[in-house]
PDB file of N, CA and C in Angstrom:
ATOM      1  N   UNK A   1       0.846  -1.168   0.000  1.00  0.00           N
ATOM      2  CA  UNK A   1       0.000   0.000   0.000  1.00  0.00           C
ATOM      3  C   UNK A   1       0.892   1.232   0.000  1.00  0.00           C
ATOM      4  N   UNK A   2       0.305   2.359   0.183  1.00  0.00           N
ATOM      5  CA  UNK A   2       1.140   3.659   0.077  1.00  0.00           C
ATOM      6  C   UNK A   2       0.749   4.441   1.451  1.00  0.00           C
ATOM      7  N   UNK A   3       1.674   5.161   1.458  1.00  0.00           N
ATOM      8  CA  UNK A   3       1.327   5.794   2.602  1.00  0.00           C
ATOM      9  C   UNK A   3       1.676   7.640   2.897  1.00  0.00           C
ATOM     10  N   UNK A   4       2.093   8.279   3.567  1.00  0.00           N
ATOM     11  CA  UNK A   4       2.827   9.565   3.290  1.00  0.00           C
ATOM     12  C   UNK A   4       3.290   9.950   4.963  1.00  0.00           C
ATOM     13  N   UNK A   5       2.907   8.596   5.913  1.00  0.00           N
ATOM     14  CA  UNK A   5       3.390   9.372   7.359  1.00  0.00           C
ATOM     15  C   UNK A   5       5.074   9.321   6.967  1.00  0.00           C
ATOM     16  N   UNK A   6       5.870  10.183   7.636  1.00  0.00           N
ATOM     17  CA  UNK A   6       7.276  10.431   7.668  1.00  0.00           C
ATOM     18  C   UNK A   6       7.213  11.296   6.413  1.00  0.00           C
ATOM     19  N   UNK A   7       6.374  11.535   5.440  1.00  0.00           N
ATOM     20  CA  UNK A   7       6.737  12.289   4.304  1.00  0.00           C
ATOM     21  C   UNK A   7       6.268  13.653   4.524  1.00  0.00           C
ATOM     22  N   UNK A   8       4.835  13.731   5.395  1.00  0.00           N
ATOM     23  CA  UNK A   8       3.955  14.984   5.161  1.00  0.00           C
ATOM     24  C   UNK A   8       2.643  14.761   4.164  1.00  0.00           C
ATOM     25  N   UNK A   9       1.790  15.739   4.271  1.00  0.00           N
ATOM     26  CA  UNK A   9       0.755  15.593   3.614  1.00  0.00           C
ATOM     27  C   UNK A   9       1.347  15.461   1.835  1.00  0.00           C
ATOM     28  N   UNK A  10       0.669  14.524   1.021  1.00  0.00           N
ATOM     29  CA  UNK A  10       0.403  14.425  -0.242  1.00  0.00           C
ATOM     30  C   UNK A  10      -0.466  15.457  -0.737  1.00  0.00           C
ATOM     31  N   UNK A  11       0.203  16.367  -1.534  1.00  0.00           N
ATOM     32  CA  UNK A  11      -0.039  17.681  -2.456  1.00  0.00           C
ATOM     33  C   UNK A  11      -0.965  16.933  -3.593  1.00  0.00           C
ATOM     34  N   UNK A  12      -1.907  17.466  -3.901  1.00  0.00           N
ATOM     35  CA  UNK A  12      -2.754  17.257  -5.005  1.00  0.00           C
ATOM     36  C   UNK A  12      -3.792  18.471  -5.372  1.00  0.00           C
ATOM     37  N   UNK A  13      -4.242  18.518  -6.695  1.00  0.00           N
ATOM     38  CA  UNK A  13      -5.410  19.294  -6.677  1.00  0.00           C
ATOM     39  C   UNK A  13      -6.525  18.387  -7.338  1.00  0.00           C
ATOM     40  N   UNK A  14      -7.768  19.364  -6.235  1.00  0.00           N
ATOM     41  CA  UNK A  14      -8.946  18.249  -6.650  1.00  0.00           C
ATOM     42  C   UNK A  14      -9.157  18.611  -8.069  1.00  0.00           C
ATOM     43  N   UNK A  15     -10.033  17.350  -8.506  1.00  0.00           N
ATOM     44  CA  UNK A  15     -10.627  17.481  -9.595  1.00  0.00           C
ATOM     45  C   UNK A  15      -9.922  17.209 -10.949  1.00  0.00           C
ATOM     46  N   UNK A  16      -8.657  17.166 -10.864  1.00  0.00           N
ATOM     47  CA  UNK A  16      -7.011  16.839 -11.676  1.00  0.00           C
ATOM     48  C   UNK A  16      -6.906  15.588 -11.886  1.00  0.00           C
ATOM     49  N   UNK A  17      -7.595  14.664 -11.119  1.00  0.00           N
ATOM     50  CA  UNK A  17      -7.105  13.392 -11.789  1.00  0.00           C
ATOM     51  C   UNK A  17      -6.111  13.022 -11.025  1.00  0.00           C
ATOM     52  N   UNK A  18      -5.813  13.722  -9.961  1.00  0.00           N
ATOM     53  CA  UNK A  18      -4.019  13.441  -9.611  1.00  0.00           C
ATOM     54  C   UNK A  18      -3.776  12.365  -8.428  1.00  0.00           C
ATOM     55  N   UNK A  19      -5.431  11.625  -7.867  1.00  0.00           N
ATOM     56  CA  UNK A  19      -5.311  10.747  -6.964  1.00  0.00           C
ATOM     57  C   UNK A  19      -6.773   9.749  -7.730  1.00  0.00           C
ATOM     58  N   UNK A  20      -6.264   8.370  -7.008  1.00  0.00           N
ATOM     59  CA  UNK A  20      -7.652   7.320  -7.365  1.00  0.00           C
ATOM     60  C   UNK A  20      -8.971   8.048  -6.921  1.00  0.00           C
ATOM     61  N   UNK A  21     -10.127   8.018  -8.292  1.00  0.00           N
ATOM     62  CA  UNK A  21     -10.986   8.302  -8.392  1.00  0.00           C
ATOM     63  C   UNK A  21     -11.838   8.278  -6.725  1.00  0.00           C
ATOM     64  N   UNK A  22     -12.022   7.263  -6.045  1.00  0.00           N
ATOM     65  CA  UNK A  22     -12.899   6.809  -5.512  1.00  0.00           C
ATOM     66  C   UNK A  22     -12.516   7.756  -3.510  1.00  0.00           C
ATOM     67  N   UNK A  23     -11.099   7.771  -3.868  1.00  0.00           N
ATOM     68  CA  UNK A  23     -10.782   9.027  -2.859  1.00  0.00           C
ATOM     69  C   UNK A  23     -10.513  10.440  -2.787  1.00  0.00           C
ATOM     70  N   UNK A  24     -10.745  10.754  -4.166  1.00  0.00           N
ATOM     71  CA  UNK A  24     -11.072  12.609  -4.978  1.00  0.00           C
ATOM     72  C   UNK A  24     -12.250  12.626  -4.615  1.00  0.00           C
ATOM     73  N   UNK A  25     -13.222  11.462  -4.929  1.00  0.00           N
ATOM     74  CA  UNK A  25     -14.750  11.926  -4.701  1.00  0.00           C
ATOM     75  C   UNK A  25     -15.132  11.688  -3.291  1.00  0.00           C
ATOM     76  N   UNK A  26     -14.354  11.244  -2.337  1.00  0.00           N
ATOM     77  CA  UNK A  26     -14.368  11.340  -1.024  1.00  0.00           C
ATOM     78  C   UNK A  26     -14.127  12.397  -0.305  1.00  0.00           C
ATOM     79  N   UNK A  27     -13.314  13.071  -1.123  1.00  0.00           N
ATOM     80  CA  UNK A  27     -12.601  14.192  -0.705  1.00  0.00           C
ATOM     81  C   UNK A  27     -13.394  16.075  -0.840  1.00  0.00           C
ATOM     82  N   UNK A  28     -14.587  15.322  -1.954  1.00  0.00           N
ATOM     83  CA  UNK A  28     -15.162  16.764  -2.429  1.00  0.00           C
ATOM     84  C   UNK A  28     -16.116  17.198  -1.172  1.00  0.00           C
ATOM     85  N   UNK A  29     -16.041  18.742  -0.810  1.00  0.00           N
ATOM     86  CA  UNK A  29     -16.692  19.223   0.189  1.00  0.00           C
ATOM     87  C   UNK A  29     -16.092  19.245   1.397  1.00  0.00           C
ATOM     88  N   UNK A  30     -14.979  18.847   1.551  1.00  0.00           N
ATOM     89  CA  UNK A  30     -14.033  18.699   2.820  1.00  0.00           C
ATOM     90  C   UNK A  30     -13.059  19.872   2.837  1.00  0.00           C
ATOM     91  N   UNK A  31     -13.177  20.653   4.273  1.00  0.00           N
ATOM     92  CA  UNK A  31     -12.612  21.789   4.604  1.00  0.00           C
ATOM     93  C   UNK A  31     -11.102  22.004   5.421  1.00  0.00           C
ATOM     94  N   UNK A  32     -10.447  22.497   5.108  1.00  0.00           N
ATOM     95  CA  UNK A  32      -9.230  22.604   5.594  1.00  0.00           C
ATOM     96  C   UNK A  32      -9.105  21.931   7.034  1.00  0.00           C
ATOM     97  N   UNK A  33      -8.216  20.888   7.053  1.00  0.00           N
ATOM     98  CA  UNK A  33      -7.897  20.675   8.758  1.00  0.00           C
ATOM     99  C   UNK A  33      -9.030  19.927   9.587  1.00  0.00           C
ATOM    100  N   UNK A  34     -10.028  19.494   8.172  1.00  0.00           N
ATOM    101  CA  UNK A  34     -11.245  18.427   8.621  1.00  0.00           C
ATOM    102  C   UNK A  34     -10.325  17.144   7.874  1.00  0.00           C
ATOM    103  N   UNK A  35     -11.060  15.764   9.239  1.00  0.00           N
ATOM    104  CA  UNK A  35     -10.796  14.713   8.779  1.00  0.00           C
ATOM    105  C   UNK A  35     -11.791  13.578   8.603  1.00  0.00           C
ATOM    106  N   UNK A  36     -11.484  12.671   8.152  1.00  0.00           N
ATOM    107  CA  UNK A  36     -12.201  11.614   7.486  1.00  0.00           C
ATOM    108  C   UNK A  36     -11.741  10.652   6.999  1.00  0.00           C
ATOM    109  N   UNK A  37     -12.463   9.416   7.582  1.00  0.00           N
ATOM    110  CA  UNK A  37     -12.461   8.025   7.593  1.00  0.00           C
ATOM    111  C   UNK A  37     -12.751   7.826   6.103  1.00  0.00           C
ATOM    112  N   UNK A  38     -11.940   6.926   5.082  1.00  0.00           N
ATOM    113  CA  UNK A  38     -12.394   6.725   3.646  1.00  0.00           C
ATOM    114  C   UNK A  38     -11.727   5.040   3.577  1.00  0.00           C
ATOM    115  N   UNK A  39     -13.177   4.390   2.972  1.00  0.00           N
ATOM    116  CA  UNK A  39     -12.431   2.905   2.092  1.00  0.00           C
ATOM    117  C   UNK A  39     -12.861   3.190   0.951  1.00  0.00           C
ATOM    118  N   UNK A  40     -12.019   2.823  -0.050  1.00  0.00           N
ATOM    119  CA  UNK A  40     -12.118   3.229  -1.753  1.00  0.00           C
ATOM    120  C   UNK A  40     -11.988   1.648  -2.115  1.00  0.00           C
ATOM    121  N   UNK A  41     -13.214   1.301  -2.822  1.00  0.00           N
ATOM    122  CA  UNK A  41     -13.161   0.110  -3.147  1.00  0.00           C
ATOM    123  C   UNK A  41     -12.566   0.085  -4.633  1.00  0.00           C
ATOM    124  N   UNK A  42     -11.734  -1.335  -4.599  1.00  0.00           N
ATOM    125  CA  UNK A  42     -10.828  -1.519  -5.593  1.00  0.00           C
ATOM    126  C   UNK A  42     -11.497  -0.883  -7.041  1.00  0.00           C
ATOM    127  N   UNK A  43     -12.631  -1.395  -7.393  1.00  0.00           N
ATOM    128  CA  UNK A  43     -13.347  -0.789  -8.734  1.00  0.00           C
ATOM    129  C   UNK A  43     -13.319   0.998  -8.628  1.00  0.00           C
ATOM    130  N   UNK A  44     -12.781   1.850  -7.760  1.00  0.00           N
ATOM    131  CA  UNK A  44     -12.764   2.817  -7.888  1.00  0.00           C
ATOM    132  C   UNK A  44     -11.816   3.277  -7.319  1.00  0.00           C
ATOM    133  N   UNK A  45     -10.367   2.732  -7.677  1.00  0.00           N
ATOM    134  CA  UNK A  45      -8.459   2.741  -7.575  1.00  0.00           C
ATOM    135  C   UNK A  45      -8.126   2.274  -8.425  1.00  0.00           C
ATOM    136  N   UNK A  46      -7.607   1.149  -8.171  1.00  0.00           N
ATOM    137  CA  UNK A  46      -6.965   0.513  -9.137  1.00  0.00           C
ATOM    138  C   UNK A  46      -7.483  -0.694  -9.837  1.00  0.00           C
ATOM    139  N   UNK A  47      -8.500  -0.951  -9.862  1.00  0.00           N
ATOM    140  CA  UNK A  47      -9.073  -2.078 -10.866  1.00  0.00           C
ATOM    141  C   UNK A  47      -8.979  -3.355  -9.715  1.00  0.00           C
ATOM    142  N   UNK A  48     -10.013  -4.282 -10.565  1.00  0.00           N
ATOM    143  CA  UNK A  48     -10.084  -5.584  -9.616  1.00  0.00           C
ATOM    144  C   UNK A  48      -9.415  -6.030 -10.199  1.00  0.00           C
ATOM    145  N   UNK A  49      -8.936  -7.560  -9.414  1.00  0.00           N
ATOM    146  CA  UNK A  49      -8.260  -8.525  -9.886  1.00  0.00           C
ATOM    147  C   UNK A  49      -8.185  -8.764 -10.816  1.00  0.00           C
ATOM    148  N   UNK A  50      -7.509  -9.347 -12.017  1.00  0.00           N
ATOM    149  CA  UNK A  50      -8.110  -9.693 -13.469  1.00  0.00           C
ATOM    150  C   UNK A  50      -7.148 -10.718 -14.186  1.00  0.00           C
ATOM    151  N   UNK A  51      -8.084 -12.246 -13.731  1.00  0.00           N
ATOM    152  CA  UNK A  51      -6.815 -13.244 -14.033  1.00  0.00           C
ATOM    153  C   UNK A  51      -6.765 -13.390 -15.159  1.00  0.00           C
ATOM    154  N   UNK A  52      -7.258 -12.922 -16.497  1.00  0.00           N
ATOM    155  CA  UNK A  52      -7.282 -12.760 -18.084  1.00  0.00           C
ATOM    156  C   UNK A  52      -5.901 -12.148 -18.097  1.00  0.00           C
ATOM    157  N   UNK A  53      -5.536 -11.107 -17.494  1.00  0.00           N
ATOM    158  CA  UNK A  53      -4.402 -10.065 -17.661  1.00  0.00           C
ATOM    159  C   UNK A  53      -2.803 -11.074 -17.031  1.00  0.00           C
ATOM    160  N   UNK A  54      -2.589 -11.803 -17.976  1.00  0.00           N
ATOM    161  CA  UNK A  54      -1.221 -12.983 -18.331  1.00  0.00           C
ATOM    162  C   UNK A  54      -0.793 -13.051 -19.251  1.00  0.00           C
ATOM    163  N   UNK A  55       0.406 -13.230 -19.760  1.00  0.00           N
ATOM    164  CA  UNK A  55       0.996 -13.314 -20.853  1.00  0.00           C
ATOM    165  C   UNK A  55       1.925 -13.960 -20.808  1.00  0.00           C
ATOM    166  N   UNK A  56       2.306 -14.952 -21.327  1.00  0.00           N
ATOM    167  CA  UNK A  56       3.549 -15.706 -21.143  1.00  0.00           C
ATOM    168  C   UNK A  56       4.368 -15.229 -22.700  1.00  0.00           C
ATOM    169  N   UNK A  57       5.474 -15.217 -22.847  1.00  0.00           N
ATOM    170  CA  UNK A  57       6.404 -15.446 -23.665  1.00  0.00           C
ATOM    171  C   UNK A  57       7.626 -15.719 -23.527  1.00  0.00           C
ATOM    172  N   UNK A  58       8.186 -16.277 -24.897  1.00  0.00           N
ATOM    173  CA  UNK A  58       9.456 -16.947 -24.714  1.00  0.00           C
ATOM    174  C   UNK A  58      10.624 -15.924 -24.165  1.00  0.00           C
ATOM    175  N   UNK A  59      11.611 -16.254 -23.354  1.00  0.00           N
ATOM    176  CA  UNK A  59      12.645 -15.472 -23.003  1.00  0.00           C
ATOM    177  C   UNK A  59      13.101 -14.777 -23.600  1.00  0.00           C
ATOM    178  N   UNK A  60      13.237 -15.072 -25.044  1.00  0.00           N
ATOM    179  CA  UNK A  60      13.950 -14.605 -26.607  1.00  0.00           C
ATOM    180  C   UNK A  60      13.746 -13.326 -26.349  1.00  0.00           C
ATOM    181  N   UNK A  61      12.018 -12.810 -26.167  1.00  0.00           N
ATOM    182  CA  UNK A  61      11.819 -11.710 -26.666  1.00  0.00           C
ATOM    183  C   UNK A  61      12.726 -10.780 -25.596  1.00  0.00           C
ATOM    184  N   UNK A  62      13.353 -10.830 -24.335  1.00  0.00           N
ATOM    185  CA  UNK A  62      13.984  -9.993 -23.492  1.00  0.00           C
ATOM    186  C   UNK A  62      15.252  -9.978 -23.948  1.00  0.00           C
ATOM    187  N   UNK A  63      15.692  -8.853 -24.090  1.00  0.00           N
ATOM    188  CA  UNK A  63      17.690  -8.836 -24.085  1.00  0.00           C
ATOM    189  C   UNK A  63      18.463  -9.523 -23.285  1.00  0.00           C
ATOM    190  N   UNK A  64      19.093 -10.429 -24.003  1.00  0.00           N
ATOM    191  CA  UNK A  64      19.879 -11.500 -23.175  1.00  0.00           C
ATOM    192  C   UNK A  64      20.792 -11.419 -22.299  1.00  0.00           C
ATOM    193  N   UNK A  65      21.278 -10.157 -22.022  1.00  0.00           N
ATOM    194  CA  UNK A  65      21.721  -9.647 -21.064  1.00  0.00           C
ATOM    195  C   UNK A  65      21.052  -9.350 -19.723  1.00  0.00           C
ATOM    196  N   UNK A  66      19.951  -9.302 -19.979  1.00  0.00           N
ATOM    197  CA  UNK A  66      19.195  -9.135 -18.693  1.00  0.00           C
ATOM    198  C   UNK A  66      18.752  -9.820 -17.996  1.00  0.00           C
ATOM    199  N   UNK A  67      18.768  -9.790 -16.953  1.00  0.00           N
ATOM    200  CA  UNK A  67      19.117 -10.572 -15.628  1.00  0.00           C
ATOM    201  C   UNK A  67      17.389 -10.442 -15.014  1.00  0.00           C
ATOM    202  N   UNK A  68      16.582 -11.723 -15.720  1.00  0.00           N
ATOM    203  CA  UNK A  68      15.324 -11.507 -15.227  1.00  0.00           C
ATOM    204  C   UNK A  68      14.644 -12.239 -13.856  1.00  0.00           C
ATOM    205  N   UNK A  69      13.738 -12.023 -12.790  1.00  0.00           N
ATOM    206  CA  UNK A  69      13.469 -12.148 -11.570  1.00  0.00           C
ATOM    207  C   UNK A  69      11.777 -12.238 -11.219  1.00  0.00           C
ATOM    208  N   UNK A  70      11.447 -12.910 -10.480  1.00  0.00           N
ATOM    209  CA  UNK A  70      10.007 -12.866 -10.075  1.00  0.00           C
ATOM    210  C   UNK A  70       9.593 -11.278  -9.292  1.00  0.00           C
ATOM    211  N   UNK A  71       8.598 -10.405  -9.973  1.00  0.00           N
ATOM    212  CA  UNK A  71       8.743  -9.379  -9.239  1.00  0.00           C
ATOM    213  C   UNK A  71       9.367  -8.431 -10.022  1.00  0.00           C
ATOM    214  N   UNK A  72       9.686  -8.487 -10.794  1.00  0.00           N
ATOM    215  CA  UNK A  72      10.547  -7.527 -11.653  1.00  0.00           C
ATOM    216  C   UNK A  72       9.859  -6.644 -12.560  1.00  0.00           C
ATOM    217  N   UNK A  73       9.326  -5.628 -12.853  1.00  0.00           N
ATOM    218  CA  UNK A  73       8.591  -4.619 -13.272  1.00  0.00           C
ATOM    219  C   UNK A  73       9.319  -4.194 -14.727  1.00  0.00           C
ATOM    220  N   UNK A  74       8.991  -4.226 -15.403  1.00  0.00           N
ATOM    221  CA  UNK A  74       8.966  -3.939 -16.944  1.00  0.00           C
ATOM    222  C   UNK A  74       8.118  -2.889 -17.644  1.00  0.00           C
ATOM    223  N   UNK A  75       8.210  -1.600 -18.413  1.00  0.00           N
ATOM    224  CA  UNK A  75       7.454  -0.781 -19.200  1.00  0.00           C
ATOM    225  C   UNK A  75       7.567  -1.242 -20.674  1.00  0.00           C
ATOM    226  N   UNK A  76       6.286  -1.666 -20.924  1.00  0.00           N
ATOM    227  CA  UNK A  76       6.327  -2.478 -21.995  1.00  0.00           C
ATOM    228  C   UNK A  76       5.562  -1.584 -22.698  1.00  0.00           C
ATOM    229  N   UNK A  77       5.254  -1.658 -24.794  1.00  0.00           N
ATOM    230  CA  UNK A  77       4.368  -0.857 -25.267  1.00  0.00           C
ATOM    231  C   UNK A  77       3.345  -1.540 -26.210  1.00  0.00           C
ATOM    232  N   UNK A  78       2.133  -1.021 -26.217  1.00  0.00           N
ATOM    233  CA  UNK A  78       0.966  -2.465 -26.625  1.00  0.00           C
ATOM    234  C   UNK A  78       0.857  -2.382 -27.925  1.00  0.00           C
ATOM    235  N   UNK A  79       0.850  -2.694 -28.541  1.00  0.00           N
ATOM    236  CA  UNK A  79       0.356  -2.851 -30.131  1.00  0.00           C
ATOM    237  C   UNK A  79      -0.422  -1.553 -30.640  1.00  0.00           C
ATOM    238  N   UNK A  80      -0.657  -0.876 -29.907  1.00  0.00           N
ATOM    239  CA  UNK A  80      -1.769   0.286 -29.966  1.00  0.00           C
ATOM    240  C   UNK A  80      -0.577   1.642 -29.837  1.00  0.00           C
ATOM    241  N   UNK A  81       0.606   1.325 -29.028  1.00  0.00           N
ATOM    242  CA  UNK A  81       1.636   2.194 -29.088  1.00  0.00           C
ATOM    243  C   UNK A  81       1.479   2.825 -27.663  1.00  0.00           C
ATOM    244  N   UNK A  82       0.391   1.959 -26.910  1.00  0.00           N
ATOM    245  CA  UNK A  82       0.254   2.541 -25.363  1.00  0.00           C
ATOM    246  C   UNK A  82       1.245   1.898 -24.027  1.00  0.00           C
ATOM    247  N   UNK A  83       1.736   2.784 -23.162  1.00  0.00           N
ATOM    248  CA  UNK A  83       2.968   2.119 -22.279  1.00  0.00           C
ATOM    249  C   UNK A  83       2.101   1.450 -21.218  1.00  0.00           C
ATOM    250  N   UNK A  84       2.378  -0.062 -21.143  1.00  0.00           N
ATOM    251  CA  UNK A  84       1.869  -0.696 -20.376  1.00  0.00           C
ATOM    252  C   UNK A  84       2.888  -0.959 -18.976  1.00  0.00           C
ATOM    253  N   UNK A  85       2.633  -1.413 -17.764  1.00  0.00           N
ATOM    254  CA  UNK A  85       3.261  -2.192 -16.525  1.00  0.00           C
ATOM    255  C   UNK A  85       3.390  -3.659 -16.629  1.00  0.00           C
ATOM    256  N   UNK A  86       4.128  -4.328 -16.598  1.00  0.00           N
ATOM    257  CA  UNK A  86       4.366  -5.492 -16.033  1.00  0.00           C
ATOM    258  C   UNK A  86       5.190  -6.324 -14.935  1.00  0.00           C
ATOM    259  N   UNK A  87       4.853  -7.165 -14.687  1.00  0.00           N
ATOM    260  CA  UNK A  87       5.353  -7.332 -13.269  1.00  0.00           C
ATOM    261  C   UNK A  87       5.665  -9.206 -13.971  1.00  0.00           C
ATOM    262  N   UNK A  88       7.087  -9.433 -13.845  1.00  0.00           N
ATOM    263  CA  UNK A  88       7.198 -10.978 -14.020  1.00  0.00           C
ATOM    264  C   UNK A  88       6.793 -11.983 -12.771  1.00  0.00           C
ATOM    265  N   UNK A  89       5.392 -12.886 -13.288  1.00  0.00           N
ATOM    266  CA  UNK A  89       4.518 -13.577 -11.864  1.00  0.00           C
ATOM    267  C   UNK A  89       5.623 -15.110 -12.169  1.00  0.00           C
ATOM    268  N   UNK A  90       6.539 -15.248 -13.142  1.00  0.00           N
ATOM    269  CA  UNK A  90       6.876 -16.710 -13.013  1.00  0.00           C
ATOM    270  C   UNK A  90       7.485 -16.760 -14.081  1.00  0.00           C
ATOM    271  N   UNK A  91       8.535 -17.829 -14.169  1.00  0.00           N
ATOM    272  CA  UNK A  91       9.643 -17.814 -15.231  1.00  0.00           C
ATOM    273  C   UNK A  91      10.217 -19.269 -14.959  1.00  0.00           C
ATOM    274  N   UNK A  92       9.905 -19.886 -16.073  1.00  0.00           N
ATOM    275  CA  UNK A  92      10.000 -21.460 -16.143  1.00  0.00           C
ATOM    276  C   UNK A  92      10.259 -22.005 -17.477  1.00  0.00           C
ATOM    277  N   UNK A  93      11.245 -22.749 -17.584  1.00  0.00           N
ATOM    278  CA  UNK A  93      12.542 -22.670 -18.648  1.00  0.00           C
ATOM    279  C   UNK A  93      12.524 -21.795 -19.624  1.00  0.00           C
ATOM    280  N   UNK A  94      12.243 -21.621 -20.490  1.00  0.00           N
ATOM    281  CA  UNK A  94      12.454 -20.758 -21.266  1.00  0.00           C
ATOM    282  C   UNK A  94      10.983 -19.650 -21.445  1.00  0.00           C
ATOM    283  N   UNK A  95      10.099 -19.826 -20.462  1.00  0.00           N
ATOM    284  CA  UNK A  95       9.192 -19.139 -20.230  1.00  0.00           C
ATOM    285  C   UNK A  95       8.755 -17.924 -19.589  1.00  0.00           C
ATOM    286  N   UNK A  96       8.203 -17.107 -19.481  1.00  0.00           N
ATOM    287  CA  UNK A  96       8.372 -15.941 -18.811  1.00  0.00           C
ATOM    288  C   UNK A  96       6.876 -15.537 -18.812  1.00  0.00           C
ATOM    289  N   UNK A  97       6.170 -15.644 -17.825  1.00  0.00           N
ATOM    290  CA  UNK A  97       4.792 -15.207 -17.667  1.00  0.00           C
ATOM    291  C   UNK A  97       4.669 -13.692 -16.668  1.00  0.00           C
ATOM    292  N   UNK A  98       4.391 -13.073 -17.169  1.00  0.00           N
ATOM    293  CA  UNK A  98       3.958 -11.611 -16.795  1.00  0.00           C
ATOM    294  C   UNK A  98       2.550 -11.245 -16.288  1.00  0.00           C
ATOM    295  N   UNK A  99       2.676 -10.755 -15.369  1.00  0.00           N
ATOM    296  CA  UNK A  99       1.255 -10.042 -14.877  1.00  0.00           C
ATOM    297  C   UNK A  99       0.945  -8.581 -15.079  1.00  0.00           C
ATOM    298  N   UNK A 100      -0.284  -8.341 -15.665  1.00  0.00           N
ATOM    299  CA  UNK A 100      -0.067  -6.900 -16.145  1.00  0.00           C
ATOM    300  C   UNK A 100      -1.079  -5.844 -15.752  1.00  0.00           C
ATOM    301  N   UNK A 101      -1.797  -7.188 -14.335  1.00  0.00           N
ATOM    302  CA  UNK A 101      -2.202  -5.835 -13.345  1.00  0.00           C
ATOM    303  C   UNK A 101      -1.982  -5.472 -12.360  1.00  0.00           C
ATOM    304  N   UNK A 102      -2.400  -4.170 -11.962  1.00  0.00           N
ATOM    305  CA  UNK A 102      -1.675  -3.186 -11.566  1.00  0.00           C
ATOM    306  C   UNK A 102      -1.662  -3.868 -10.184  1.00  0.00           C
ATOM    307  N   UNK A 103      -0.227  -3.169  -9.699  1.00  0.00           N
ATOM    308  CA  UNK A 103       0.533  -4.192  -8.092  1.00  0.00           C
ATOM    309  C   UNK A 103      -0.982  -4.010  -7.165  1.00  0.00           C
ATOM    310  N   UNK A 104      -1.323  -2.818  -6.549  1.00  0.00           N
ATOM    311  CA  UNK A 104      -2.627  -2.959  -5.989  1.00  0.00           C
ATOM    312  C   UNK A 104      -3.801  -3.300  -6.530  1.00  0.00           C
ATOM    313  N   UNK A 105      -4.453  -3.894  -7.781  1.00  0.00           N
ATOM    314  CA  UNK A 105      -5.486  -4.369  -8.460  1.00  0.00           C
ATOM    315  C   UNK A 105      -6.447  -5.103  -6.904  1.00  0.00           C
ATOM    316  N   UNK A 106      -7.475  -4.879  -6.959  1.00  0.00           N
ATOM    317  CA  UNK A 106      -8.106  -5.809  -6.293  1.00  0.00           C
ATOM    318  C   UNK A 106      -7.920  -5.517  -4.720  1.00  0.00           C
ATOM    319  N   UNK A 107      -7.007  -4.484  -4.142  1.00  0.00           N
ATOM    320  CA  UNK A 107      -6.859  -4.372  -2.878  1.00  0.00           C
ATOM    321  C   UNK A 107      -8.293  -3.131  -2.193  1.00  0.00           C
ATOM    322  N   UNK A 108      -8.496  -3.259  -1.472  1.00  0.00           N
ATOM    323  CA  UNK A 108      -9.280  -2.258  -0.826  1.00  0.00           C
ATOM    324  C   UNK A 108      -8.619  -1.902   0.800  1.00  0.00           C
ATOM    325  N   UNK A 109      -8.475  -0.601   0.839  1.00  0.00           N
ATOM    326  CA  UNK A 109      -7.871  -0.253   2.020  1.00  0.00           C
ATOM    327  C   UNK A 109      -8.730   0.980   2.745  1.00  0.00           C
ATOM    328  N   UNK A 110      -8.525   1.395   3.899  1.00  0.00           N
ATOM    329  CA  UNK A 110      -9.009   1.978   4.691  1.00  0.00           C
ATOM    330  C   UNK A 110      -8.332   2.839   4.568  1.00  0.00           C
ATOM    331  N   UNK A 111      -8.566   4.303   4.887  1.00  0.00           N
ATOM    332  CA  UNK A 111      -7.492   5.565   4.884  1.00  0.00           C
ATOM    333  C   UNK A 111      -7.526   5.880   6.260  1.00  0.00           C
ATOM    334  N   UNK A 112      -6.719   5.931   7.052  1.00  0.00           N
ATOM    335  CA  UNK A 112      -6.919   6.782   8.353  1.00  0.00           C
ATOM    336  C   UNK A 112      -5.829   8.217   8.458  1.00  0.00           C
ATOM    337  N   UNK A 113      -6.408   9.113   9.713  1.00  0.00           N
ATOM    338  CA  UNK A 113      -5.622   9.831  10.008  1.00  0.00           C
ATOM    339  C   UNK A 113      -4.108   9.476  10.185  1.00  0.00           C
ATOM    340  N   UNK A 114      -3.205  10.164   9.579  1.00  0.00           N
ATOM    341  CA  UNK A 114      -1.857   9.561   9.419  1.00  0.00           C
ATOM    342  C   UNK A 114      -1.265   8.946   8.472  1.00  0.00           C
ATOM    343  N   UNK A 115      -2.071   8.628   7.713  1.00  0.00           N
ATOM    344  CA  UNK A 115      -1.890   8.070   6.044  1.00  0.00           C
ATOM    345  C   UNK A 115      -1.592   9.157   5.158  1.00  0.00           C
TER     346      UNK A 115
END
């Protein structure tokens, strides 16, 4: 999860797009130095789970120099010319299966004071 204690408040402006939907619209009508309890369910952050979103391919396609790992995050670009995330879920002989949703997909969290 994310957080911002030790950092300070997270700078944003409403209405920008600049935080998950489902805690901007939590946020509308709230006055300076007021607080509030928020759970943002996954369909309105980061997407649900989505076990369709796999891809396996052969090792080939990575530069053979590279030193690949479970966990390993990749900016990949889709056929459409759009920059996708991937995250390698498993790598088995010459295989390489990728997960390509997003690390929190499917999580729902609570916000409290101090977050």
């Amino acid at each position: 999860m994310d957080s911002s204690v030790g950092r300070g408040p997270l700078p944003f402006i409403q209405g920008r797009g600049q935080i998950v939907p489902g805690l901007e619209n939590a946020l509308y009508g709230m006055s300076a130095g007021e607080e509030k309890d928020v759970v943002v369910a996954p369909c309105d952050a980061y997407g649900e789970f989505d076990a369709e979103l796999f891809e396996t391919l052969p090792r080939s396609v990575f530069p053979a120099d590279t030193v690949l790992e479970e966990g390993q995050g990749f900016r990949l670009r889709t056929n459409s010319g759009q920059v996708a995330v991937a995250y390698i879920d498993s790598i088995e002989n010459d295989q390489v299966t990728l997960d390509l949703n997003h690390p929190l997909a499917g999580c729902r969290r609570a916000l409290k004071e101090g977050d």
